[in-house]
Protein backbone atom coordinates (compact mmCIF):
# COMPACT_ATOMS: atom_id res chain seq x y z
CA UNK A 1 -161.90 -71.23 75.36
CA UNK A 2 -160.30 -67.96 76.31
CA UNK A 3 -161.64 -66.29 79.18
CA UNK A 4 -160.09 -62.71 79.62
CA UNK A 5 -159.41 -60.16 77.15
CA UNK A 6 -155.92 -58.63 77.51
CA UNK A 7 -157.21 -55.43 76.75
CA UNK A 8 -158.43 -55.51 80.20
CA UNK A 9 -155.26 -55.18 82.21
CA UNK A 10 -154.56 -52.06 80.21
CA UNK A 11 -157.91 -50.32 80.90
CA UNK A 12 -156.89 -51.67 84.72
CA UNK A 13 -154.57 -49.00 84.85
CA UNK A 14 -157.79 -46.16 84.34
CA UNK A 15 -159.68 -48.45 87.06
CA UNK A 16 -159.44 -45.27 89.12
CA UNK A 17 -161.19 -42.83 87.19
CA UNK A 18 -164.23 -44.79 87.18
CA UNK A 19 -166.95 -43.64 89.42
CA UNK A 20 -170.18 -44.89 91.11
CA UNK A 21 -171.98 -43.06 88.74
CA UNK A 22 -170.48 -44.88 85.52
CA UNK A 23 -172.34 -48.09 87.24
CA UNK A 24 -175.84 -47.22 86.02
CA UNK A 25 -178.94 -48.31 88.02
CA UNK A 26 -182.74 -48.12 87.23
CA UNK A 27 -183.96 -45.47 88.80
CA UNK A 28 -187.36 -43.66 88.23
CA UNK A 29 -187.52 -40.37 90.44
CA UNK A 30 -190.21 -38.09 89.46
CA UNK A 31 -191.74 -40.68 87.44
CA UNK A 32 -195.61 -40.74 87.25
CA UNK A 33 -196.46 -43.89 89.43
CA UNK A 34 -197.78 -45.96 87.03
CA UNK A 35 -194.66 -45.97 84.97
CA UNK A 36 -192.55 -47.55 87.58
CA UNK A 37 -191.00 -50.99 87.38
CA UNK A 38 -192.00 -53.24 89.67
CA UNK A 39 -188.59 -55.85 91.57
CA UNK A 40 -189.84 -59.20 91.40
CA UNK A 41 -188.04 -61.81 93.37
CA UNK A 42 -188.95 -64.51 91.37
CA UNK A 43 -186.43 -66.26 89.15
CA UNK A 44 -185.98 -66.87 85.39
CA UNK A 45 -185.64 -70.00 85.51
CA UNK A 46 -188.86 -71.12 87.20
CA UNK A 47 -192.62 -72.46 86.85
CA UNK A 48 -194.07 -68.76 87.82
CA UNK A 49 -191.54 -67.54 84.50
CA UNK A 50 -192.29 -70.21 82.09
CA UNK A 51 -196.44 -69.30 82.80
CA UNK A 52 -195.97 -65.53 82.63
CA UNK A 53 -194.16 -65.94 79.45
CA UNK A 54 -196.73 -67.80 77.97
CA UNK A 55 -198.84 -65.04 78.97
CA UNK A 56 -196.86 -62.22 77.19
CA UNK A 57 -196.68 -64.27 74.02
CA UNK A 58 -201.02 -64.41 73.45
CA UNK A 59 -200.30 -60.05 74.04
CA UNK A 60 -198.12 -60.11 71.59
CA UNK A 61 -199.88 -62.40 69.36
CA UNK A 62 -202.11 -60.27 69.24
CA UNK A 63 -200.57 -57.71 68.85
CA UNK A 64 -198.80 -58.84 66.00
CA UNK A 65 -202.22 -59.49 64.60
CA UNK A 66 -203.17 -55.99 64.37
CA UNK A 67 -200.09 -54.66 62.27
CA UNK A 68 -197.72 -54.22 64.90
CA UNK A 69 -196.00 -51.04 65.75
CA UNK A 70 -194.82 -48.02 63.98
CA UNK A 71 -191.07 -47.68 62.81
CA UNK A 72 -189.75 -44.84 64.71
CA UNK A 73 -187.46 -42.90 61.95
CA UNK A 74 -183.90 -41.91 62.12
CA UNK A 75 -183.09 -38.46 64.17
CA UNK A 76 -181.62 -36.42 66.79
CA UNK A 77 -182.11 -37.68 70.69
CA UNK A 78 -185.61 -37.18 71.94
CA UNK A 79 -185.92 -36.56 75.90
CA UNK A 80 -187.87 -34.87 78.25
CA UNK A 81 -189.33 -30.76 76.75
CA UNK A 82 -188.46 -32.22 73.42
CA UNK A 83 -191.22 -30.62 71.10
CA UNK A 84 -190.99 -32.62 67.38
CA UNK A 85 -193.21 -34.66 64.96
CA UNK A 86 -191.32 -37.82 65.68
CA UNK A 87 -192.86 -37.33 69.60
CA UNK A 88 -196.36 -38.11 67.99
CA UNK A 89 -194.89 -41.37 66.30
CA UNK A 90 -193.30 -41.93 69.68
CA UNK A 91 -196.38 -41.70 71.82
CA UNK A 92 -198.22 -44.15 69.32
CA UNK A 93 -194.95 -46.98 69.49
CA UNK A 94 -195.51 -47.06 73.78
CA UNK A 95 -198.85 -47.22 73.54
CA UNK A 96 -199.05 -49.93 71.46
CA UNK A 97 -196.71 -51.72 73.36
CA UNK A 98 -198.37 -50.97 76.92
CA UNK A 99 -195.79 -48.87 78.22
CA UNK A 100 -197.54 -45.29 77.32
CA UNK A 101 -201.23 -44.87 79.41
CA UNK A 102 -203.83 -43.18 77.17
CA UNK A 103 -203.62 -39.71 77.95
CA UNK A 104 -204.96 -35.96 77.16
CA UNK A 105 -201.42 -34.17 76.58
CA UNK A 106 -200.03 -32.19 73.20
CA UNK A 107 -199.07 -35.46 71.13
CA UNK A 108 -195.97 -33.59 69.64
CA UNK A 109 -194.45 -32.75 73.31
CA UNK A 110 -192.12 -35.23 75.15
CA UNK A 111 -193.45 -34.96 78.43
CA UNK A 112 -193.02 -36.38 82.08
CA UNK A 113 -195.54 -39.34 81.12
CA UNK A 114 -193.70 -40.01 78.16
CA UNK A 115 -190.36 -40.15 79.98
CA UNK A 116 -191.64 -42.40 82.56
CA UNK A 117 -192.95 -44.81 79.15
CA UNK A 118 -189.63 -44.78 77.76
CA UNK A 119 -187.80 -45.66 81.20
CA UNK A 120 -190.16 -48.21 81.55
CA UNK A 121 -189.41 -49.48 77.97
CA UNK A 122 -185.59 -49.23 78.56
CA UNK A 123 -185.90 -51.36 81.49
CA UNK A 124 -188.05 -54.01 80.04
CA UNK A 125 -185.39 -54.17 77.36
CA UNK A 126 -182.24 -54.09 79.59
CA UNK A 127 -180.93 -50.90 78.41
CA UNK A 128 -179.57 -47.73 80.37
CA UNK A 129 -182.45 -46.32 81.63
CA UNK A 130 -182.19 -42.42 81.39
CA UNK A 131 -185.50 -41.29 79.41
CA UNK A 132 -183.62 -40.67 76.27
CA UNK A 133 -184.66 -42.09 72.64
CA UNK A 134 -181.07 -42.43 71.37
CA UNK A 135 -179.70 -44.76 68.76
CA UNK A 136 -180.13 -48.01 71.48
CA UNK A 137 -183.34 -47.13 71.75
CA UNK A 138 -184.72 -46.78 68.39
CA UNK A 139 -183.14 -49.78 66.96
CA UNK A 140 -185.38 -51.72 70.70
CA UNK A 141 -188.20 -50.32 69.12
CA UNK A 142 -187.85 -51.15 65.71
CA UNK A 143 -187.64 -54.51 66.14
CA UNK A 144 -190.70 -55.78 64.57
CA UNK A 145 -193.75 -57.06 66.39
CA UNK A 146 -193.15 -60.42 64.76
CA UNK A 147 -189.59 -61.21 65.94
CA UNK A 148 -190.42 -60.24 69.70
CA UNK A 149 -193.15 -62.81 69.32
CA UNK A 150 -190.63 -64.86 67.84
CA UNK A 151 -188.28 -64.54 70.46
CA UNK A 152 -190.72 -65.28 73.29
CA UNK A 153 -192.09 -68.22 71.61
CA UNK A 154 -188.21 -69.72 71.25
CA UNK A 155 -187.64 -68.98 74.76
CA UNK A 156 -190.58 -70.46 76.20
CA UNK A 157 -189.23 -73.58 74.31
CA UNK A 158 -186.14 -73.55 76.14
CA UNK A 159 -187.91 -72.47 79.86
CA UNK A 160 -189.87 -75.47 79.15
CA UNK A 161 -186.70 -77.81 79.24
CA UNK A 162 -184.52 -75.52 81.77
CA UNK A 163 -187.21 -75.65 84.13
CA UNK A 164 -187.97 -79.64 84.34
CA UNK A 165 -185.51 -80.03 87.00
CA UNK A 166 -184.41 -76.77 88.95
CA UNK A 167 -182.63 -77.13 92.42
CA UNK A 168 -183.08 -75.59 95.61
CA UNK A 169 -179.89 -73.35 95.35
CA UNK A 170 -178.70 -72.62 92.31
CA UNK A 171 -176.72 -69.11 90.28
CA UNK A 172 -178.61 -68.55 86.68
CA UNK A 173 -176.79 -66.25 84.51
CA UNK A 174 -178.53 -65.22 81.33
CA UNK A 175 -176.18 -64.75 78.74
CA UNK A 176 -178.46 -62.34 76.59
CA UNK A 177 -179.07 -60.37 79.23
CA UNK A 178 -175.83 -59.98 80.87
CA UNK A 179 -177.44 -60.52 83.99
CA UNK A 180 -177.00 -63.29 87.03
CA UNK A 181 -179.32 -63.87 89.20
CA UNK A 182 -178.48 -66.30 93.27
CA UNK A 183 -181.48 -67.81 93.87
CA UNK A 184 -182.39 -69.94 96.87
CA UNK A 185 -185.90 -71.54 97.75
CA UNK A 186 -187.85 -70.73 95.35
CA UNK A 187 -186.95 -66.68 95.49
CA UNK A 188 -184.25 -64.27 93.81
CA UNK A 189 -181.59 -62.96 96.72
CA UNK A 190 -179.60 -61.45 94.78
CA UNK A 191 -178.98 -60.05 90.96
CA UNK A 192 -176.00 -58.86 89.70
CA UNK A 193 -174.76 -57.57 86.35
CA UNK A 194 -172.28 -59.28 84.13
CA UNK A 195 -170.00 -58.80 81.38
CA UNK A 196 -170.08 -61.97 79.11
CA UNK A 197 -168.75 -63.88 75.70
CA UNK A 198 -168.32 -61.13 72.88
CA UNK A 199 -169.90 -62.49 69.77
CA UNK A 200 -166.64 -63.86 67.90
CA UNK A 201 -165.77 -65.49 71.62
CA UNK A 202 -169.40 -66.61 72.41
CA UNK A 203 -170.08 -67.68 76.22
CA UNK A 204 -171.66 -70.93 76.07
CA UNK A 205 -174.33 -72.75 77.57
CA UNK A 206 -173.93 -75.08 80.29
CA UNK A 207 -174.67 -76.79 83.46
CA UNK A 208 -172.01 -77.05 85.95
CA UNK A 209 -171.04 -76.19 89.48
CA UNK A 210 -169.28 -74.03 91.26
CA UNK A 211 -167.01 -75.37 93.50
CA UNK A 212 -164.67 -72.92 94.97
CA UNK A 213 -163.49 -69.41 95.52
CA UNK A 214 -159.77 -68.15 94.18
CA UNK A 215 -159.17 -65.42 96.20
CA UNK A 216 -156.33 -63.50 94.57
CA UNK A 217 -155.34 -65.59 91.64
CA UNK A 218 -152.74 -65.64 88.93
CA UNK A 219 -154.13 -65.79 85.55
CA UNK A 220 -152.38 -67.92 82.84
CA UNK A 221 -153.15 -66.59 79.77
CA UNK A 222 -155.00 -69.13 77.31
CA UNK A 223 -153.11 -70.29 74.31
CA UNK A 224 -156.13 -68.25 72.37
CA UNK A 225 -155.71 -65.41 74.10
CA UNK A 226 -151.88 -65.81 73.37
CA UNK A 227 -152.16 -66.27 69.79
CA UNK A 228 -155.12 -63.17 69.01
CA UNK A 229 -154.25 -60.41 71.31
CA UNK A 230 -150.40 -61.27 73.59
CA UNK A 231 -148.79 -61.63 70.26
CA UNK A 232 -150.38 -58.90 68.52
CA UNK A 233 -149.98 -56.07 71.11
CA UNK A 234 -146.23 -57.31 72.12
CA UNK A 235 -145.35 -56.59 68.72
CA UNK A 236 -147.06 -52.64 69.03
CA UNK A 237 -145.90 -52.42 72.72
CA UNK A 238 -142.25 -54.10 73.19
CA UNK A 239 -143.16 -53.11 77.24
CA UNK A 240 -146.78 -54.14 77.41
CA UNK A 241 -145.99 -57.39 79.47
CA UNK A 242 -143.75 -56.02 82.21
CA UNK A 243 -146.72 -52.59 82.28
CA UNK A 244 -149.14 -55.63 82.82
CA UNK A 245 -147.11 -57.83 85.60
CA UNK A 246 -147.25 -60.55 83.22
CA UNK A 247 -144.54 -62.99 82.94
CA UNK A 248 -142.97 -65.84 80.80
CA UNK A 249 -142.33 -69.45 81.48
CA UNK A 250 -140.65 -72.33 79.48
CA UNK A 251 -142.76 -75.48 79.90
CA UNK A 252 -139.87 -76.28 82.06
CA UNK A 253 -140.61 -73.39 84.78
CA UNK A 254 -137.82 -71.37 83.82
CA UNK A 255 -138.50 -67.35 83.61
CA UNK A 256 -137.70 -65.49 80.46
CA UNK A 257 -137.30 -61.91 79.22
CA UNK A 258 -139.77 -60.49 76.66
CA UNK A 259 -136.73 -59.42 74.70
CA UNK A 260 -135.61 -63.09 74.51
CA UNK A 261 -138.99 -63.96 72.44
CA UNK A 262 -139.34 -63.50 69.02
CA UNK A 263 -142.69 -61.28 68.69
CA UNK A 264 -142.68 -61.95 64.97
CA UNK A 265 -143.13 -65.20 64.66
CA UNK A 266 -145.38 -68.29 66.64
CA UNK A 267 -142.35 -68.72 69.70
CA UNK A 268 -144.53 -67.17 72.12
CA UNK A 269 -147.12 -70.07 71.60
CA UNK A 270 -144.67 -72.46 73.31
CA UNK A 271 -144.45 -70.24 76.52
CA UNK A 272 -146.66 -69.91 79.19
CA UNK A 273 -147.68 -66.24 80.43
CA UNK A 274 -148.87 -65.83 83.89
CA UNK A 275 -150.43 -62.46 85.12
CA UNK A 276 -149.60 -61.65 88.73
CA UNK A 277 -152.21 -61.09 91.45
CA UNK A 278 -152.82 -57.64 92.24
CA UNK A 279 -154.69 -54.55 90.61
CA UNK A 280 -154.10 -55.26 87.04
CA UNK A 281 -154.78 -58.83 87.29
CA UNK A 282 -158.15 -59.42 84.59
CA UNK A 283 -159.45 -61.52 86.88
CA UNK A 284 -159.17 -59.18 89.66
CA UNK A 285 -159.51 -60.11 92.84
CA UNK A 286 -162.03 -63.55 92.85
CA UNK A 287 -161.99 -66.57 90.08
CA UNK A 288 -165.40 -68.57 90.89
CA UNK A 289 -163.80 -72.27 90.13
CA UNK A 290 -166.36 -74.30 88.24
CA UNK A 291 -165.06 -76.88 86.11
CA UNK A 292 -166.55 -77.41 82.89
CA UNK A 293 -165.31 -78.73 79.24
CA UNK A 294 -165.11 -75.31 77.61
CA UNK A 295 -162.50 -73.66 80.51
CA UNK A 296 -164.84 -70.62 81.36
CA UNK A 297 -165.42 -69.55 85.05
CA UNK A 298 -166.85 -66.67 86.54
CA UNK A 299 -164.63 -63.61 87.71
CA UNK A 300 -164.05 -60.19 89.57
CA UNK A 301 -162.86 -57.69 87.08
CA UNK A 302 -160.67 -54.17 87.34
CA UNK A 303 -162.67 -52.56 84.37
CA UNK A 304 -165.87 -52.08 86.23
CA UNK A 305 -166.37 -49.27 83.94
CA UNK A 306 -168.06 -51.75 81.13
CA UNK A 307 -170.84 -52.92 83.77
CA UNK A 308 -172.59 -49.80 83.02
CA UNK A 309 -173.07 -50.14 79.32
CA UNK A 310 -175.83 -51.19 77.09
CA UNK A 311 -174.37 -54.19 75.47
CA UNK A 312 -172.11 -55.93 77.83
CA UNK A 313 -170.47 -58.08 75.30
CA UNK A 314 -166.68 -58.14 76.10
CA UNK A 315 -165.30 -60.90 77.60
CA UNK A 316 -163.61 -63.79 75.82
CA UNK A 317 -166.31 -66.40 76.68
CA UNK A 318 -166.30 -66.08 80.57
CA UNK A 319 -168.09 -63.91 82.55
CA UNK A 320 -167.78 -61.09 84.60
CA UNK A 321 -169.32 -60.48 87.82
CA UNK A 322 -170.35 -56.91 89.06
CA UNK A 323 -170.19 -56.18 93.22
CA UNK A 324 -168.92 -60.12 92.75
CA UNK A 325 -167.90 -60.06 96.91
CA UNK A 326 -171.70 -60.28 97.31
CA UNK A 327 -172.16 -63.38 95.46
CA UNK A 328 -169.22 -64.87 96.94
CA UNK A 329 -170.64 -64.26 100.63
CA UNK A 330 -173.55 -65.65 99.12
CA UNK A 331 -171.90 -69.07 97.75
CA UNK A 332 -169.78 -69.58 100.52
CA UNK A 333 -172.23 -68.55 104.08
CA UNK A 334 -172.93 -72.68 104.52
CA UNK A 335 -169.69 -73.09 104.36
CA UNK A 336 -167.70 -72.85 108.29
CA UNK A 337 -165.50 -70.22 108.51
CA UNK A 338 -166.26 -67.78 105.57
CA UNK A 339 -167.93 -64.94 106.90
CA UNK A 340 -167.85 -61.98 105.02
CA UNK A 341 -165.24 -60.51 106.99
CA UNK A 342 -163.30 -63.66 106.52
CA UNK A 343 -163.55 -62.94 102.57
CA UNK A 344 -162.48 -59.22 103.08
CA UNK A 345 -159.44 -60.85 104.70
CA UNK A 346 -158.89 -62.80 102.14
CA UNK A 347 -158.85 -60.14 99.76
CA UNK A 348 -156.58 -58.00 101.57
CA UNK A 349 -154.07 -59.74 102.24
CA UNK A 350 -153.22 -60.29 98.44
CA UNK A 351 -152.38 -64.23 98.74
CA UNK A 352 -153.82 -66.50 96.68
CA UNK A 353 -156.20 -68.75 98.79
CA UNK A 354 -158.44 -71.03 98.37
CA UNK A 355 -162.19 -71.81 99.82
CA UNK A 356 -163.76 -74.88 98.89
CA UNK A 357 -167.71 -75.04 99.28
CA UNK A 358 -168.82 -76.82 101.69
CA UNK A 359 -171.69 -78.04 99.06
CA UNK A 360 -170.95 -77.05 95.10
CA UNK A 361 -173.58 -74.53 93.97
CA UNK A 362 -174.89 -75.41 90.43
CA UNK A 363 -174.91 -72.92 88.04
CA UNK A 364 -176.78 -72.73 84.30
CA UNK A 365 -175.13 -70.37 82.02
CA UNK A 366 -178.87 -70.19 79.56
CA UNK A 367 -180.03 -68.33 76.74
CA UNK A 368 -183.01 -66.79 77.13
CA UNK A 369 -183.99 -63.39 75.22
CA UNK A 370 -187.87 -62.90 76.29
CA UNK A 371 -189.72 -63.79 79.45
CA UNK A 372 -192.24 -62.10 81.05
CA UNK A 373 -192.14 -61.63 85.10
CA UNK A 374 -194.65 -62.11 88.13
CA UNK A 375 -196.18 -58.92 87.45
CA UNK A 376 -196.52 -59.86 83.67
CA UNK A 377 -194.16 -57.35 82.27
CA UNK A 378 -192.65 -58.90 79.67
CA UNK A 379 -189.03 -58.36 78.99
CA UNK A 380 -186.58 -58.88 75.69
CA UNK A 381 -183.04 -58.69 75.35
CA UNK A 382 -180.92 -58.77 71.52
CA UNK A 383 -180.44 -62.41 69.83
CA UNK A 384 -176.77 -60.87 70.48
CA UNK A 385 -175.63 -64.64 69.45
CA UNK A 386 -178.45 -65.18 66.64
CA UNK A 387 -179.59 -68.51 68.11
CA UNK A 388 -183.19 -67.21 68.28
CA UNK A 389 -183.24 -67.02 64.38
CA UNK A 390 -183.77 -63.63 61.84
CA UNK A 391 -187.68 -63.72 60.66
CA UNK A 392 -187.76 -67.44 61.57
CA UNK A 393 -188.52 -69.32 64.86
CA UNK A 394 -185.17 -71.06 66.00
CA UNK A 395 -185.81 -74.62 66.30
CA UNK A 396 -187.04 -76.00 70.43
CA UNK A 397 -185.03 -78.98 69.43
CA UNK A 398 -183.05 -78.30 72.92
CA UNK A 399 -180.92 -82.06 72.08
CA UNK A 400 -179.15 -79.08 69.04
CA UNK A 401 -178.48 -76.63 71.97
CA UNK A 402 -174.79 -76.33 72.92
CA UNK A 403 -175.48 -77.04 76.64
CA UNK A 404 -173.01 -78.81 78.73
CA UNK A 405 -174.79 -80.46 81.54
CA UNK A 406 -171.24 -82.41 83.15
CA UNK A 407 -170.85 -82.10 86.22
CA UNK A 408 -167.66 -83.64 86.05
CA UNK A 409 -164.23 -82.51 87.76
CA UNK A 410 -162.02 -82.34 85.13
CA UNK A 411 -159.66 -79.18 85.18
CA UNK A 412 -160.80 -75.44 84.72
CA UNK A 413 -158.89 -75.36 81.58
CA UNK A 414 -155.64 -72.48 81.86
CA UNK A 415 -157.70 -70.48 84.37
CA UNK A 416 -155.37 -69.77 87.26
């Protein structure tokens, strides 16, 4: 499976335009009090989860049972002073829901408690969270009552087979939420967001380990990758490899020119492209080695721009790791010798090294779209994949999932 769009090397080279700000967080200054999101510290993948979640689903049995929500109708962005009819239908939608309190304002005014509801909807539905009933937001809340129930009742399915066996230190990234999560003992330590499988180039489930750090690797370009997007863009841009640092290799090592390739027909398939460490590398800086039947890893990336959308659907089946050097202090602390200034080291001095863990980390790449946390706020991410099912529950058969659970050592596919 192909891990790295090339697309990425190109928007490399606007890397340094990006900004802090571009990386959004959930913040809720000014918000009234009870609107605010609790940080709960436990993990997905856990007992505490599974029971919350089971929780959430009788609340939304229920309210499924009364009739559900209204359909919020097509318009222009509502936010905070907006004064419109669609604020009354608003108002009703987060109250039904739980995320509006009861309250004595003008019904047809978008005011500071309804713009502390909507953040708190936003978050519970992993969206930017700005206070602003957009597109992204309407279609969240016109998903029917029925499919959220759905979607919790096919997750706790899964939860209830994830969760048999989980292991004192583990990395859990949720594929529909774009989100990974390091836990240890029991407790989250850290969360990070990700960039993962785009829907034609689906990340998939599995159950692996992670076994060492690339610190400045070369990336070999998968014979996928090769075949839908090399060939494709070398024939629109005769320069595009030698803009990229990316060069070409018989099988028998030696180096050739891109003008010595013929672009128009299946040659290039035969070669083997290898992208230089450095800035534009798609991997960027750190390759998370874990190997696995489908050839996907975890990654650094140069476009951190994308961490700060809504749908963080991108990659070509791996994923993509935001503020990555703080998982890989993380990973690698039992290990002697790899302190974090040790990894900064690493990094600078643009060689490609290698740290082995001292004890392999496992790591569950899951699907879960609806869970509710400690505090019993449930949250719901898009079937981005449609493995949940439309207007049907997806079967709990989990022996039908795609989930790799080898922890075998055969090679990381064409990662490096």
């Amino acid at each position: 499976m192909g891990c790295v769009l090339l697309a990425d090397a190109a928007l490399a080279q606007n890397a340094k335009l990006q900004t802090v700000s571009a990386e959004w967080e959930q913040r809720f200054d000014g918000a009234p009090q009870a609107a605010r999101m609790p940080k709960t510290s436990v993990p997905i993948l856990s007992q505490q989860t599974a029971m919350s979640s089971e929780a959430g689903l009788q609340q939304y049995i229920q309210i499924e049972a009364a009739g559900g929500w209204p359909t919020m109708p097509d318009g222009p962005v509502l936010k905070l002073g907006t004064r419109s009819p669609d604020v009354r239908i608003l108002r009703e939608r987060l109250l039904v829901s739980g995320d509006l309190p009861v309250n004595a304002g003008d019904p047809t005014v978008f005011d500071s408690y309804v713009d502390a509801a909507v953040k708190r909807f936003q978050a519970r539905h992993g969206l930017i969270v700005n206070g602003a009933v957009g597109p992204d937001s309407r279609a969240a809340m016109n998903v029917p009552a029925s499919m959220r129930r759905h979607q919790l009742e096919t997750s706790l399915a899964r939860l209830a087979t994830l969760t048999k066996k989980i292991e004192e230190r583990f990395v859990m990234v949720n594929i529909p939420a774009a989100q990974i999560e390091a836990v240890s003992g029991g407790m989250v330590d850290l969360r990070h967001t990700a960039v993962v499988g785009k829907i034609d180039r689906q990340s998939p489930q599995l159950a692996v380990k992670i076994q060492e750090v690339n610190f400045n690797p070369y990336w070999t370009v998968p014979t996928s990758i090769i075949r839908k997007d090399l060939i494709p863009k070398m024939q629109q841009e005769p320069d595009y490899l030698a803009k990229n640092k990316i060069r070409i290799f018989t099988q028998k090592g030696e180096e050739l020119q891109p003008e010595q390739v013929n672009w128009n027909s299946n040659e290039a398939m035969g070669y083997r492209f290898t992208q230089d460490p450095g800035d534009l590398n798609s991997m960027g800086s750190i390759r998370l080695n874990m190997p696995n039947k489908d050839g996907v890893y975890m990654h650094d990336t140069p476009s951190k721009g994308l961490f700060g959308e809504n749908n963080r659907f991108h990659s070509s089946g791996c994923v993509r790791v935001q503020n990555v050097r703080e998982l890989v202090d993380w990973l690698l602390r039992p290990t002697p010798g790899w302190d974090r200034q040790q990894v900064d080291a690493a990094i600078r001095s643009g060689k490609r090294i290698d740290a082995k863990l001292s004890a392999p980390v496992p790591v569950h790449w899951v699907y879960i779209t609806a869970w509710a946390d400690a505090e019993g706020i449930v949250q719901f991410r898009d079937d981005i994949y449609n493995m949940d099912g439309v207007g049907q529950l997806a079967s709990a058969d989990m022996s039908q999932m795609p989930y790799d659970q080898s922890y075998g050592a055969q090679p990381a596919g064409q990662a490096h």
